[in-house]
N, C-alpha and C. Protein backbone atom coordinates (compact mmCIF):
# COMPACT_ATOMS: atom_id res chain seq x y z
N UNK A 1 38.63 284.60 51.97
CA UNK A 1 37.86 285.86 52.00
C UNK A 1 36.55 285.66 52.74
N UNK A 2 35.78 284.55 52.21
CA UNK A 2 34.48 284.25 53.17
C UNK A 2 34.84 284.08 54.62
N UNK A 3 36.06 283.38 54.76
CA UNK A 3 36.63 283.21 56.84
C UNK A 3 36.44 284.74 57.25
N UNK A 4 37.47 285.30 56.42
CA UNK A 4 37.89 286.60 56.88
C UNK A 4 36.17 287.28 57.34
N UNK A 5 35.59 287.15 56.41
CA UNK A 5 33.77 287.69 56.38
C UNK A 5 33.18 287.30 57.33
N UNK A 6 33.60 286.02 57.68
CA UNK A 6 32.31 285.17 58.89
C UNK A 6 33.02 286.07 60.09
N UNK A 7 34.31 285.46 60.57
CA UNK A 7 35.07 286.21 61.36
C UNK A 7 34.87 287.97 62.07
N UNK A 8 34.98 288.44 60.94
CA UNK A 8 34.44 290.01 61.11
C UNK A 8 32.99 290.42 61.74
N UNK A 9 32.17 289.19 61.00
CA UNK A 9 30.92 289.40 61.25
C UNK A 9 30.17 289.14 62.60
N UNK A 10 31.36 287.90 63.22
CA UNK A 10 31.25 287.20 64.47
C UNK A 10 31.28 287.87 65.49
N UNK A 11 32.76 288.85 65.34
CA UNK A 11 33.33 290.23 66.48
C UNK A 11 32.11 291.25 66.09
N UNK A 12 31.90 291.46 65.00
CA UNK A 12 30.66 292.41 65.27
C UNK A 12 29.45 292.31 66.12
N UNK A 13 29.18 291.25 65.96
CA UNK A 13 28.19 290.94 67.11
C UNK A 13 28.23 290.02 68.07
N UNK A 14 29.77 290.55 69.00
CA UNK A 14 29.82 289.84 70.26
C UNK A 14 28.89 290.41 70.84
N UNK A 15 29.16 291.76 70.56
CA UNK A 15 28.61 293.25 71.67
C UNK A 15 26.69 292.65 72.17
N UNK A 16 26.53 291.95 70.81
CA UNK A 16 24.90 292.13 70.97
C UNK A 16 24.23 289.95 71.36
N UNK A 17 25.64 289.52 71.79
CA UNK A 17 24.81 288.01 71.95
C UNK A 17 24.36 287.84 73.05
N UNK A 18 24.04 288.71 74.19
CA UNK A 18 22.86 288.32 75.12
C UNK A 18 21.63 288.10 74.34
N UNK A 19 21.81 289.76 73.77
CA UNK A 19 20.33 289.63 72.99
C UNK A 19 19.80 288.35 72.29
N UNK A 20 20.74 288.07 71.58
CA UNK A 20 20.92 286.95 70.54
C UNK A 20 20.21 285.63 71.01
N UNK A 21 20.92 285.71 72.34
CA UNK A 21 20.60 284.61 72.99
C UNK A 21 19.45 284.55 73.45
N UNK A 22 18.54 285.57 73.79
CA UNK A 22 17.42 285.35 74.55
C UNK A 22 16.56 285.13 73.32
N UNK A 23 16.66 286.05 72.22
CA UNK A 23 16.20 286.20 70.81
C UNK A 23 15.93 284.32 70.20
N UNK A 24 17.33 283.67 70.54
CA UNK A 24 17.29 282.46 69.65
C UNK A 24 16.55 281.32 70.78
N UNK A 25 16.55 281.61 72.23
CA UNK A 25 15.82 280.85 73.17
C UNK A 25 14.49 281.16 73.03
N UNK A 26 14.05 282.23 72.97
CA UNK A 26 12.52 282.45 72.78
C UNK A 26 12.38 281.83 71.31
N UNK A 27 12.78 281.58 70.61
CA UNK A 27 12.30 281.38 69.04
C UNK A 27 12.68 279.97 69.17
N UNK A 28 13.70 279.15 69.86
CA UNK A 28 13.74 277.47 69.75
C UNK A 28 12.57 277.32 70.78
N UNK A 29 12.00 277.73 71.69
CA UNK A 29 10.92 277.51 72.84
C UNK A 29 10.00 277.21 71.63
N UNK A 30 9.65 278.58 70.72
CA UNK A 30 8.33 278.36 70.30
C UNK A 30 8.00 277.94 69.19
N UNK A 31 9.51 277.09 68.27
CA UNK A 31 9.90 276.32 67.36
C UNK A 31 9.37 274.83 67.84
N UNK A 32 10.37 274.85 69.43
CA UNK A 32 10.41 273.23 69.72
C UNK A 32 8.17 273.00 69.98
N UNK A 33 7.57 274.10 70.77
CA UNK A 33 6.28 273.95 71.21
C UNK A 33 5.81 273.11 69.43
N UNK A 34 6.17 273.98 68.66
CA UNK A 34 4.90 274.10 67.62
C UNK A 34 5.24 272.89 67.00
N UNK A 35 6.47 272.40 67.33
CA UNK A 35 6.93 270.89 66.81
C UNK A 35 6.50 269.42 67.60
N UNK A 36 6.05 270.20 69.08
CA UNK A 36 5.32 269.12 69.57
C UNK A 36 4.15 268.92 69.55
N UNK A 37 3.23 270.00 69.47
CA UNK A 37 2.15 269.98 68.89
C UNK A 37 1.57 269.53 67.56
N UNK A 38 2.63 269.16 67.03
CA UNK A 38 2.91 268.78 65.21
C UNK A 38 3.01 267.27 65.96
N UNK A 39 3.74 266.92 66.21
CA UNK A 39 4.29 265.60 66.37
C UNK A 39 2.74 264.82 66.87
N UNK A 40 2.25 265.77 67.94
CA UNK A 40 1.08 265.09 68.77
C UNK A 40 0.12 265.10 67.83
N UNK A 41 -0.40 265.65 66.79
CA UNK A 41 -1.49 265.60 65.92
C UNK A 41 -1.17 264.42 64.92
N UNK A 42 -0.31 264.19 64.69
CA UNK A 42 0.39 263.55 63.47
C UNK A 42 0.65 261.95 64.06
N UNK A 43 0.96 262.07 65.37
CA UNK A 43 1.13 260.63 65.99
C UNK A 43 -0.09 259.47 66.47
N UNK A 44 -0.74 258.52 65.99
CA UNK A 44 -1.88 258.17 66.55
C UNK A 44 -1.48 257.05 68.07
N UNK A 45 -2.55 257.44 68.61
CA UNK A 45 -2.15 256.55 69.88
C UNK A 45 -2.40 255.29 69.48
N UNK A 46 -1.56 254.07 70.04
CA UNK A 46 -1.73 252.96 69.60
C UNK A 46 -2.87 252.12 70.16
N UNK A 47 -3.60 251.58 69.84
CA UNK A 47 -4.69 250.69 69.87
C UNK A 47 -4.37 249.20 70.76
N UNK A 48 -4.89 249.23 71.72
CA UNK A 48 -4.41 248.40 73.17
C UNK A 48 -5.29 246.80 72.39
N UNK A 49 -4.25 246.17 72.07
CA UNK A 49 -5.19 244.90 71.41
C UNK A 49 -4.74 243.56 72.70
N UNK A 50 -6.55 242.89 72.75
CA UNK A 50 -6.42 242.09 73.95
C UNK A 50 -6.60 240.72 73.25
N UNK A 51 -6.04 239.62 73.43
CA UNK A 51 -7.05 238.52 73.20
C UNK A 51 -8.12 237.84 73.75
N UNK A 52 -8.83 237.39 72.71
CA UNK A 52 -10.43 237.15 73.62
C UNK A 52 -10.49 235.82 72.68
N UNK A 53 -10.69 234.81 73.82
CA UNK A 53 -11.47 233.45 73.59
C UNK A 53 -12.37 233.33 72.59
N UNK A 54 -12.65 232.01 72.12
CA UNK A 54 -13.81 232.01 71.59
C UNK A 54 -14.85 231.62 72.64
N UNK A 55 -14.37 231.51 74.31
CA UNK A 55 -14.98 230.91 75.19
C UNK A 55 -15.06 231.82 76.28
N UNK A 56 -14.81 233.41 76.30
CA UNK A 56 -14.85 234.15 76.70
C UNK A 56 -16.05 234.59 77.52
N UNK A 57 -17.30 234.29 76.44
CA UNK A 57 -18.54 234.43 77.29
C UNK A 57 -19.50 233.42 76.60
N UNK A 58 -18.97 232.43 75.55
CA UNK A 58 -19.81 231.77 74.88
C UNK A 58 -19.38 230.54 74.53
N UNK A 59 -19.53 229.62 73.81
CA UNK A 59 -18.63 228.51 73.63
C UNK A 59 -19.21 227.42 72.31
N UNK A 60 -18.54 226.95 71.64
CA UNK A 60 -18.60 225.92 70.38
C UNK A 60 -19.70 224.73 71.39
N UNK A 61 -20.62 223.83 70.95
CA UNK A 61 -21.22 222.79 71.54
C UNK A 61 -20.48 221.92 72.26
N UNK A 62 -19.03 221.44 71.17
CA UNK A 62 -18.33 220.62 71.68
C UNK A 62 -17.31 220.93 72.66
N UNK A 63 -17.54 222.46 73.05
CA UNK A 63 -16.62 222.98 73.94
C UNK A 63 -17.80 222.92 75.13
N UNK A 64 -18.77 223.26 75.02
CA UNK A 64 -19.48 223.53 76.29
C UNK A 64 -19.43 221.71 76.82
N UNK A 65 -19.43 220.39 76.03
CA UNK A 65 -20.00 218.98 76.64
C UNK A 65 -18.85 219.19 77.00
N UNK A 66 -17.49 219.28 76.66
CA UNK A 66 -16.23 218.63 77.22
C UNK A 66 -16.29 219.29 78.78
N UNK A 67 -16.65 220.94 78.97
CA UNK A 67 -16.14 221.62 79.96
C UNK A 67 -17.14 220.88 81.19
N UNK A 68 -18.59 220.66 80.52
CA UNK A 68 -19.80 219.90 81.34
C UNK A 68 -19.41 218.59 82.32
N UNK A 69 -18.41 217.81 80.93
CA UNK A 69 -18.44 216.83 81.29
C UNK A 69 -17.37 216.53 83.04
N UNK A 70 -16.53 217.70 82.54
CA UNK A 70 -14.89 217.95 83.54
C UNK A 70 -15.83 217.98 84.95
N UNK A 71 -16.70 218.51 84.96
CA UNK A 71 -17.07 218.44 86.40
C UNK A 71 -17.49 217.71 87.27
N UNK A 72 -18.11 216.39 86.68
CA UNK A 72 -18.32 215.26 87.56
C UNK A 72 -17.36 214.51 87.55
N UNK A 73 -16.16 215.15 87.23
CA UNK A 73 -14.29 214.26 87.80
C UNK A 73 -14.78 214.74 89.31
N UNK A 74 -14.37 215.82 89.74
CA UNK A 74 -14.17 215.79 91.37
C UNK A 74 -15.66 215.47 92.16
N UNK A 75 -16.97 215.20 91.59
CA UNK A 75 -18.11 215.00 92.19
C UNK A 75 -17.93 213.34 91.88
N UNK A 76 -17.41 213.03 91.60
CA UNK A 76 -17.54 211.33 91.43
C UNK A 76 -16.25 211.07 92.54
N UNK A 77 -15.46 211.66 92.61
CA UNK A 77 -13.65 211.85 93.16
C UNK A 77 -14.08 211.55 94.73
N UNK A 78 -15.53 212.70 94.91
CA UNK A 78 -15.61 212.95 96.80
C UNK A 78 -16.89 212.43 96.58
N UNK A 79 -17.68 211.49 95.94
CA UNK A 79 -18.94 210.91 96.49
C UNK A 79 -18.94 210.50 97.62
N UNK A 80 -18.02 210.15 97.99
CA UNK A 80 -18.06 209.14 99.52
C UNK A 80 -18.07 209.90 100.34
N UNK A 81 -18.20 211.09 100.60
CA UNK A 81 -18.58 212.12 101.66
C UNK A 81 -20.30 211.91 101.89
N UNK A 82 -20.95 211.65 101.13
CA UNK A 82 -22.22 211.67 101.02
C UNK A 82 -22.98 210.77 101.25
N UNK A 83 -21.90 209.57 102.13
CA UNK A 83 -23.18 208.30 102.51
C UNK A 83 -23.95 208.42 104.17
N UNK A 84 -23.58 209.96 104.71
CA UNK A 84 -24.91 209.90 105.55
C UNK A 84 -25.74 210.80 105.06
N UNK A 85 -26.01 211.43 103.45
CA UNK A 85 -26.82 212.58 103.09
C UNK A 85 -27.44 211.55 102.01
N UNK A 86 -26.97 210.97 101.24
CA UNK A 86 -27.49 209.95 100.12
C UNK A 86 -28.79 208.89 101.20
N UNK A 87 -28.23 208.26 102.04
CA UNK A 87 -29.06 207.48 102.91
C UNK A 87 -30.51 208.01 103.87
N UNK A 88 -30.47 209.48 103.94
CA UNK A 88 -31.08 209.74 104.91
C UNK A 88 -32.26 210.96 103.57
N UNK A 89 -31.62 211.27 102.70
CA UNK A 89 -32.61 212.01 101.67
C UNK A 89 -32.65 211.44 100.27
N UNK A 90 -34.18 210.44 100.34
CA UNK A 90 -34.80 209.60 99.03
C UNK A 90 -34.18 210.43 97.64
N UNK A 91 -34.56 211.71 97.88
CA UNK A 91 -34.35 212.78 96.55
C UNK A 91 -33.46 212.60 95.95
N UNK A 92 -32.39 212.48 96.80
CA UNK A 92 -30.67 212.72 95.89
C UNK A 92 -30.42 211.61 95.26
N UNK A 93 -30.80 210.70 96.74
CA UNK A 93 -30.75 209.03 95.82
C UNK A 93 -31.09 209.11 93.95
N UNK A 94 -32.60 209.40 94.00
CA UNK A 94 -32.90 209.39 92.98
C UNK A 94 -32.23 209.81 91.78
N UNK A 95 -31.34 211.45 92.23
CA UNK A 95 -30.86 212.09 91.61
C UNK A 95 -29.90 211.95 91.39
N UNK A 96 -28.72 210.89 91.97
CA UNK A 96 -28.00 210.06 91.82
C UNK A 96 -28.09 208.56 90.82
N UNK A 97 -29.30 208.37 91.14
CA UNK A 97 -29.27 206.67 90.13
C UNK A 97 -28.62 206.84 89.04
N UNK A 98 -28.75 207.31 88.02
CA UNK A 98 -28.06 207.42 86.50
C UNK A 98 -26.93 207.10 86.52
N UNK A 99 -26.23 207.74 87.85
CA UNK A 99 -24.62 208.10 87.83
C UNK A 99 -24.10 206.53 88.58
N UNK A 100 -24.80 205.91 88.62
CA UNK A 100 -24.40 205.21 90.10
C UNK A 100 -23.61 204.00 88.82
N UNK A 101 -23.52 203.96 87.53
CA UNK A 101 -22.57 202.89 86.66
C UNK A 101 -21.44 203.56 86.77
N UNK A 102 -21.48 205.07 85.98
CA UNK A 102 -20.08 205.59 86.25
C UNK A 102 -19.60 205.89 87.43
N UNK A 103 -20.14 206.02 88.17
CA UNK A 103 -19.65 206.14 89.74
C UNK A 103 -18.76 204.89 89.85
N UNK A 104 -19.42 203.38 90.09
CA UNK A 104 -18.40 202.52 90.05
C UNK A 104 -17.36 201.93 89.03
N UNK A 105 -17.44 202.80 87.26
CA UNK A 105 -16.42 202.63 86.84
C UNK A 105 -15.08 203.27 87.65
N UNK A 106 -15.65 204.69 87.68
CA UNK A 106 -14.54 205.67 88.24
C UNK A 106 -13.57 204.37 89.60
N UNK A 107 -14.58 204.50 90.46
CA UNK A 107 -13.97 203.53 91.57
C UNK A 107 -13.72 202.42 91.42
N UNK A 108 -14.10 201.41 90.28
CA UNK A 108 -13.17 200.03 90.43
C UNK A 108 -11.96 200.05 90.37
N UNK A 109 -10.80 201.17 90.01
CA UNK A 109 -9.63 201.23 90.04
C UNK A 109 -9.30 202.44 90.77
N UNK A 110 -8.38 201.79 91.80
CA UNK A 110 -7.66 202.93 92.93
C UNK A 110 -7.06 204.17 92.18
N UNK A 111 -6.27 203.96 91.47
CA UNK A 111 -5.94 204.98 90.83
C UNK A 111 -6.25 205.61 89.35
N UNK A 112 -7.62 205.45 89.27
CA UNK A 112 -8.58 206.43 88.26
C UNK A 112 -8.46 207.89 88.61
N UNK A 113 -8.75 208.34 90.07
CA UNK A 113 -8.42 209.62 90.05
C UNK A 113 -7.25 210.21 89.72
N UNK A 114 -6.34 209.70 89.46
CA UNK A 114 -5.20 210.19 89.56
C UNK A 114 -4.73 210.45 87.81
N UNK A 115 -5.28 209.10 87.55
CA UNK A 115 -5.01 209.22 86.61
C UNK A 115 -6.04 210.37 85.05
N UNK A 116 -6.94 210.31 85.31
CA UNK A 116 -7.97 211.28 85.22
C UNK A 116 -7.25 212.56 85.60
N UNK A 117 -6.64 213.26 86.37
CA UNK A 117 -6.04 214.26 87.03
C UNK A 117 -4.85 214.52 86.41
N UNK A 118 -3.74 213.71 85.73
CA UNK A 118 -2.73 213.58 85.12
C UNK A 118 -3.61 214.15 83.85
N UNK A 119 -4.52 213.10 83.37
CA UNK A 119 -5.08 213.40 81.84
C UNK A 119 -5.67 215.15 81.24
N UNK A 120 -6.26 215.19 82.32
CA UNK A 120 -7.05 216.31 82.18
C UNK A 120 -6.12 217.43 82.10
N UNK A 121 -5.00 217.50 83.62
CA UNK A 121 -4.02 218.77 83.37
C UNK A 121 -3.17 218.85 82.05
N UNK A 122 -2.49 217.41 81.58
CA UNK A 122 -1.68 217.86 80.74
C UNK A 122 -2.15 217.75 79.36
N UNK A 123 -3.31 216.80 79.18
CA UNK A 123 -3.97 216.41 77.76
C UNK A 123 -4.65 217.95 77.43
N UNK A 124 -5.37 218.64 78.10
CA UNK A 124 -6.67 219.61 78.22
C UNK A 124 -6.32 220.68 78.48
N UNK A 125 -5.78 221.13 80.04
CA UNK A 125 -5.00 222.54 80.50
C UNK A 125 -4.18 222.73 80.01
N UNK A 126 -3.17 222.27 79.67
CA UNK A 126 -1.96 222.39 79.28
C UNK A 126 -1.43 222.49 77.69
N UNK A 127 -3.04 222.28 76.99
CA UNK A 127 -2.91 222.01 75.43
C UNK A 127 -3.44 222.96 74.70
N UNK A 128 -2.75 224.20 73.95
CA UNK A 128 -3.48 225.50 73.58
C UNK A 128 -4.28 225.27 72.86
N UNK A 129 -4.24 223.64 71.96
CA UNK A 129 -5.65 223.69 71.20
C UNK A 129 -6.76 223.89 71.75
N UNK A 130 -6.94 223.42 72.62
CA UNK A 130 -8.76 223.74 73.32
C UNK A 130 -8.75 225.00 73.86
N UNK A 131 -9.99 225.58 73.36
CA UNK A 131 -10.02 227.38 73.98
C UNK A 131 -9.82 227.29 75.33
N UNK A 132 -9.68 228.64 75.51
CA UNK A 132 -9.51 228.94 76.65
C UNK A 132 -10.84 228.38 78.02
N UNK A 133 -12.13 228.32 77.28
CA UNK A 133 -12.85 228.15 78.09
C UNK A 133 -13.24 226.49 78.54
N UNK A 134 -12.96 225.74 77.87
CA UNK A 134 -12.49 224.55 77.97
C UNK A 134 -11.36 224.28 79.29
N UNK A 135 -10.28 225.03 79.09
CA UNK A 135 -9.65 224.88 79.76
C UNK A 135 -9.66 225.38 81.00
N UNK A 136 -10.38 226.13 81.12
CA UNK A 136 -10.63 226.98 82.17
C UNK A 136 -11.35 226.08 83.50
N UNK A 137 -12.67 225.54 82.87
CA UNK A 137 -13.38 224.92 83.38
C UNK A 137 -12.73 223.45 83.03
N UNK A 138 -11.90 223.05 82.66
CA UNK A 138 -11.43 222.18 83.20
C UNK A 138 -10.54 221.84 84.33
N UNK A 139 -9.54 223.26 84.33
CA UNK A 139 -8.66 223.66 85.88
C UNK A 139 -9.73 223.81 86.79
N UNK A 140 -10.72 224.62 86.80
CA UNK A 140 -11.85 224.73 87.83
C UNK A 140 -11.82 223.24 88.48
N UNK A 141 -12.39 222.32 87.68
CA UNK A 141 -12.43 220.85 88.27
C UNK A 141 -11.57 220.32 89.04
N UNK A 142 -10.44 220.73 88.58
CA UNK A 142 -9.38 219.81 88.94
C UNK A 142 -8.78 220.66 90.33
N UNK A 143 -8.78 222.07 90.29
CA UNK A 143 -8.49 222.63 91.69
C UNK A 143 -9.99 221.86 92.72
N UNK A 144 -10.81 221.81 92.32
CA UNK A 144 -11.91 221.77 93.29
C UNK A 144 -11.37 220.07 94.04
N UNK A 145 -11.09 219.19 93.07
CA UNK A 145 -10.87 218.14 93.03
C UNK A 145 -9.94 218.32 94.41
N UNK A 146 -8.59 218.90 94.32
CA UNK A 146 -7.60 219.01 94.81
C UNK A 146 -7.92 219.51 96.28
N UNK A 147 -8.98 220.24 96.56
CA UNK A 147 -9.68 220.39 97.93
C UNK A 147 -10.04 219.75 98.23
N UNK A 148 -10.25 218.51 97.64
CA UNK A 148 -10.77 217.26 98.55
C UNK A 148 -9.71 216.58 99.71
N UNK A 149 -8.32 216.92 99.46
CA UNK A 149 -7.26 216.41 99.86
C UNK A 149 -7.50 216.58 101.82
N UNK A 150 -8.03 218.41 101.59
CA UNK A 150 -8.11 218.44 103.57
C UNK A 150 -9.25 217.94 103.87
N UNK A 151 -10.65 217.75 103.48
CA UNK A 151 -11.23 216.66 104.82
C UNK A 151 -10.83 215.11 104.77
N UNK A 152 -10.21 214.73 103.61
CA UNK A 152 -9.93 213.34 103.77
C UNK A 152 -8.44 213.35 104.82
N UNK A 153 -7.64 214.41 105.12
CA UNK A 153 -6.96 214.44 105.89
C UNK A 153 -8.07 214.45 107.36
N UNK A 154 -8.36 215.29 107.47
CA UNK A 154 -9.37 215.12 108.98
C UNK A 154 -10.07 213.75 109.11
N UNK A 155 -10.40 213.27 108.29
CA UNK A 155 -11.28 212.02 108.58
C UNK A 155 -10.20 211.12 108.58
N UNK A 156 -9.09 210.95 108.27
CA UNK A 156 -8.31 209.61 108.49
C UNK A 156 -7.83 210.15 109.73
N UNK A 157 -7.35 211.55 110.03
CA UNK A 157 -6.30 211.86 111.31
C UNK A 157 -7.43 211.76 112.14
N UNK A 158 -8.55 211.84 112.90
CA UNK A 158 -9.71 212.08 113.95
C UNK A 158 -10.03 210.77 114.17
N UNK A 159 -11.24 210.37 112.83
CA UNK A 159 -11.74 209.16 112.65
C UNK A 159 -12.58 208.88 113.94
N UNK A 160 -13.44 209.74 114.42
CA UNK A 160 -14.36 209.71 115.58
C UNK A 160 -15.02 208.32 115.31
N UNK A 161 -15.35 207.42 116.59
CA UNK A 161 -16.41 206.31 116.43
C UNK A 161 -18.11 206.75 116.71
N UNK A 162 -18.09 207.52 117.58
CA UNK A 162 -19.31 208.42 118.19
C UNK A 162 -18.98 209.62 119.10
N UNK A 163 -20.11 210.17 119.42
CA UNK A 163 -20.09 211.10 120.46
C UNK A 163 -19.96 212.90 119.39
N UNK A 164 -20.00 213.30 119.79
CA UNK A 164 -19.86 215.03 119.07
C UNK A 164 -18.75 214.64 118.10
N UNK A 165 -18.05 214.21 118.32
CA UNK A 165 -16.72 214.33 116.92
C UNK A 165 -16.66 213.53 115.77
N UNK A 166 -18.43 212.22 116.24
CA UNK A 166 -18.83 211.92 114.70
C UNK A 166 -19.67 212.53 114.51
N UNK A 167 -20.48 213.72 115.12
CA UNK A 167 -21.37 214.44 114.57
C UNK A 167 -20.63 215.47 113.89
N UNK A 168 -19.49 216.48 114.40
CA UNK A 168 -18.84 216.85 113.52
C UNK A 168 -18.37 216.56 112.35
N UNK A 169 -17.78 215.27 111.86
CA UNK A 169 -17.10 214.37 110.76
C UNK A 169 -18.34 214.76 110.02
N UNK A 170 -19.68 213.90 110.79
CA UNK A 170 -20.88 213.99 109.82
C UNK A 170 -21.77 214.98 108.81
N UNK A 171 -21.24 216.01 110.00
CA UNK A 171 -21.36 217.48 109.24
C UNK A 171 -20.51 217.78 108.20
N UNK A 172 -19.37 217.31 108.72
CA UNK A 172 -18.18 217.92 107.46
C UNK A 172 -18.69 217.16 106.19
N UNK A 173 -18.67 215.74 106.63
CA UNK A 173 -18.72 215.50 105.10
C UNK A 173 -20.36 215.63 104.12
N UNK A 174 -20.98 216.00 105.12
CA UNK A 174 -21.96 216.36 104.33
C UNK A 174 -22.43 217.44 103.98
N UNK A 175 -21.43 218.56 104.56
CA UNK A 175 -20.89 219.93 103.81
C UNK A 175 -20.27 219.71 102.14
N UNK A 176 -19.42 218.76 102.43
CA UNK A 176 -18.33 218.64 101.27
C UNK A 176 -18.94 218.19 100.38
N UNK A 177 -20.02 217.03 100.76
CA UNK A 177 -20.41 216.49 99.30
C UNK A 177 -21.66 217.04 98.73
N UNK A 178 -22.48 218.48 99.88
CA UNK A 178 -23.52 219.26 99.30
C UNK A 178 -22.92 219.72 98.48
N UNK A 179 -21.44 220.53 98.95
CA UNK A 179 -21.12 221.34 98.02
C UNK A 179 -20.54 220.95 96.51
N UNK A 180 -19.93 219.95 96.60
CA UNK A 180 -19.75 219.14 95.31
C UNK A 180 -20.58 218.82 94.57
N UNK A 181 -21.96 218.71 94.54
CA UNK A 181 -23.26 218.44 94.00
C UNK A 181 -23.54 219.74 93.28
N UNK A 182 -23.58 220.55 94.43
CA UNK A 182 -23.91 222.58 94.07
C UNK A 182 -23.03 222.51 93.03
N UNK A 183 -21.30 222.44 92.92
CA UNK A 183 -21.16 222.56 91.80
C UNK A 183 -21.35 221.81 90.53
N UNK A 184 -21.37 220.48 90.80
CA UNK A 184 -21.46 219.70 89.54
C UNK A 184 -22.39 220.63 88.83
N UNK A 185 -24.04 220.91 89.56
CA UNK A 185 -24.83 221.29 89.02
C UNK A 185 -24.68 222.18 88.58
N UNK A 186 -24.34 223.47 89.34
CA UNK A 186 -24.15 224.87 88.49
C UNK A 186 -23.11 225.10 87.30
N UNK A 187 -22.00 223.90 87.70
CA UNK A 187 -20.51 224.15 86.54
C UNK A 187 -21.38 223.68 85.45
N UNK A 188 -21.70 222.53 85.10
CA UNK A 188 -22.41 221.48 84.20
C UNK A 188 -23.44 222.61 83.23
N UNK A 189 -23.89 222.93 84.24
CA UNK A 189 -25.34 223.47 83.34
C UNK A 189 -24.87 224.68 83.09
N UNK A 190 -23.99 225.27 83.81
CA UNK A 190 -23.82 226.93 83.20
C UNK A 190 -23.00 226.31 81.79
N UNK A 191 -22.23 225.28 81.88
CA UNK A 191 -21.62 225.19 80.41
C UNK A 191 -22.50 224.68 79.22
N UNK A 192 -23.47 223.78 79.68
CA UNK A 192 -24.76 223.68 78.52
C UNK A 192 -25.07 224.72 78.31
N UNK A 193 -24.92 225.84 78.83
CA UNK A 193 -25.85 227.31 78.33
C UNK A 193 -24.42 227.81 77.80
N UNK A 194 -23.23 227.26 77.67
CA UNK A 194 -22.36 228.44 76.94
C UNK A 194 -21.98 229.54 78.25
N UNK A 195 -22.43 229.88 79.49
CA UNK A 195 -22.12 230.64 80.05
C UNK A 195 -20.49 230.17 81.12
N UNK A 196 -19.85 231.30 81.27
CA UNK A 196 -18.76 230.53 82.00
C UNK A 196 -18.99 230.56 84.11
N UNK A 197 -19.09 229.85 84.45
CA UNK A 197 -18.97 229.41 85.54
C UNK A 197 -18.29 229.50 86.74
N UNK A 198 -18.45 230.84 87.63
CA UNK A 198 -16.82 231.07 88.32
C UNK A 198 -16.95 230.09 89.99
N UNK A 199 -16.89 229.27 90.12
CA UNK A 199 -17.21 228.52 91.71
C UNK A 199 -16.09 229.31 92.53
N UNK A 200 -17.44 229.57 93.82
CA UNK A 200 -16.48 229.86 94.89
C UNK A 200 -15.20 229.21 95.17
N UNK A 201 -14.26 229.93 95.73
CA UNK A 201 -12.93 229.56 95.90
C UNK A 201 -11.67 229.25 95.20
N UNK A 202 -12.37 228.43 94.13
CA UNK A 202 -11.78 227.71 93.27
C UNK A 202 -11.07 228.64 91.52
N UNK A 203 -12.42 229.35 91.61
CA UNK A 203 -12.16 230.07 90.21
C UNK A 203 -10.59 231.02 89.98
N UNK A 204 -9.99 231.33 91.11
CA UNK A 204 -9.25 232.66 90.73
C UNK A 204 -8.38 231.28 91.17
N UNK A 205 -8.13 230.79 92.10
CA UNK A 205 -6.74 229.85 91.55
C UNK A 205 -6.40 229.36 90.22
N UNK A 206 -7.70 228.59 89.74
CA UNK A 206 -7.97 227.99 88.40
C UNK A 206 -7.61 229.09 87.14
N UNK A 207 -7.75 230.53 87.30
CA UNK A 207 -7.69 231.54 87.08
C UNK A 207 -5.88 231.62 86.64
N UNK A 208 -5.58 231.84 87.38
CA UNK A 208 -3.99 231.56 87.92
C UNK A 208 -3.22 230.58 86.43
N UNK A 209 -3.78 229.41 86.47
CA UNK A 209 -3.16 228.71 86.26
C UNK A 209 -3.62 228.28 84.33
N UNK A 210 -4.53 229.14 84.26
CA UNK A 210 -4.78 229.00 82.42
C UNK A 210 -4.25 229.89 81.92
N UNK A 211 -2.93 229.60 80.84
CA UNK A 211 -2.39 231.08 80.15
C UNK A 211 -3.43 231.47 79.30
């Protein structure tokens, strides 16, 4: 009896389901609107969470000596660029003496750098215990280090005795080992202050390579 009812009721209003239809489209339009507007009040946007160092812009004591210390690896690595700038300006000398024991620990064994370079990437970079800023400025070092590789290529491939192409050499390397000084100093001391340290060139590779 209810079939028979629905049925009857169905043919009754074939006549009128355009209407119906526009009737039930306008009313799901402004069903579905008022349901998204519901949904959007009711939904909170999610909260973009970043991680941040404890070395981000500041650093533990024992984080700032370790990162200090990473930088006279590649300034001890390329000293030897600097024996016509050490010889010819008293100052640096001076400013050098302190260093001049560890200087020849580093160098009594051929392969200290290397091994220093092994230590540092996989003991230090490579070890999530030490913050990030530790590590950071410890890749810093070790890319800078790793630029030492092209003038020691030019100076073994050239190897001028005189004339303009040891004044060139002379220049180069006393480009290389100003600039290795510039950073010791600025990496070193920006990490005694806790501040982080970005050296030209070097930083966004170093960058690269700290997860």
């Amino acid at each position: 009896m209810a079939m028979a009812n629905l049925l009857t009721s169905s043919t009754r209003f074939t006549s009128s389901l355009p209407h119906l239809s526009s009737s039930f489209s306008s009313l799901g339009n402004s069903s579905l609107l008022a349901l998204t507007r519901k949904s959007r009040n009711q939904i909170k946007p999610r909260r973009t969470i970043t991680a941040q160092s404890n070395g981000s812009d500041s650093a533990d004591a024992p984080d700032r000596l370790i990162s200090a210390i990473c930088y006279f690896y590649p300034f001890f690595d390329g000293v030897q660029y600097g024996k016509y700038v050490i010889t010819q300006f008293a100052p640096i000398q001076v400013l050098l003496q302190p260093l001049i024991p560890a200087i020849r620990v580093f160098k009594s064994f051929p392969f200290n750098g290397i091994l220093v370079f092994v230590t540092l990437y996989f003991v230090v970079v490579r070890n999530p215990n030490f913050s990030r800023y530790v590590r950071f400025n410890t890749m810093q070092a070790i890319v800078l280090d790793v630029l030492l590789i092209f003038p020691d290529l030019l100076e073994r491939s050239f190897n001028p005795r005189d004339g303009l192409g040891l004044d060139l050499m002379m220049s180069l390397d006393s480009t290389v080992f100003l600039f290795l000084l510039v950073c010791l100093i600025y990496g070193s001391s920006s990490c005694l202050f806790g501040q982080v340290p970005r050296l030209p060139i070097v930083a966004e590779a170093a960058e690269r390579q700290v997860p």
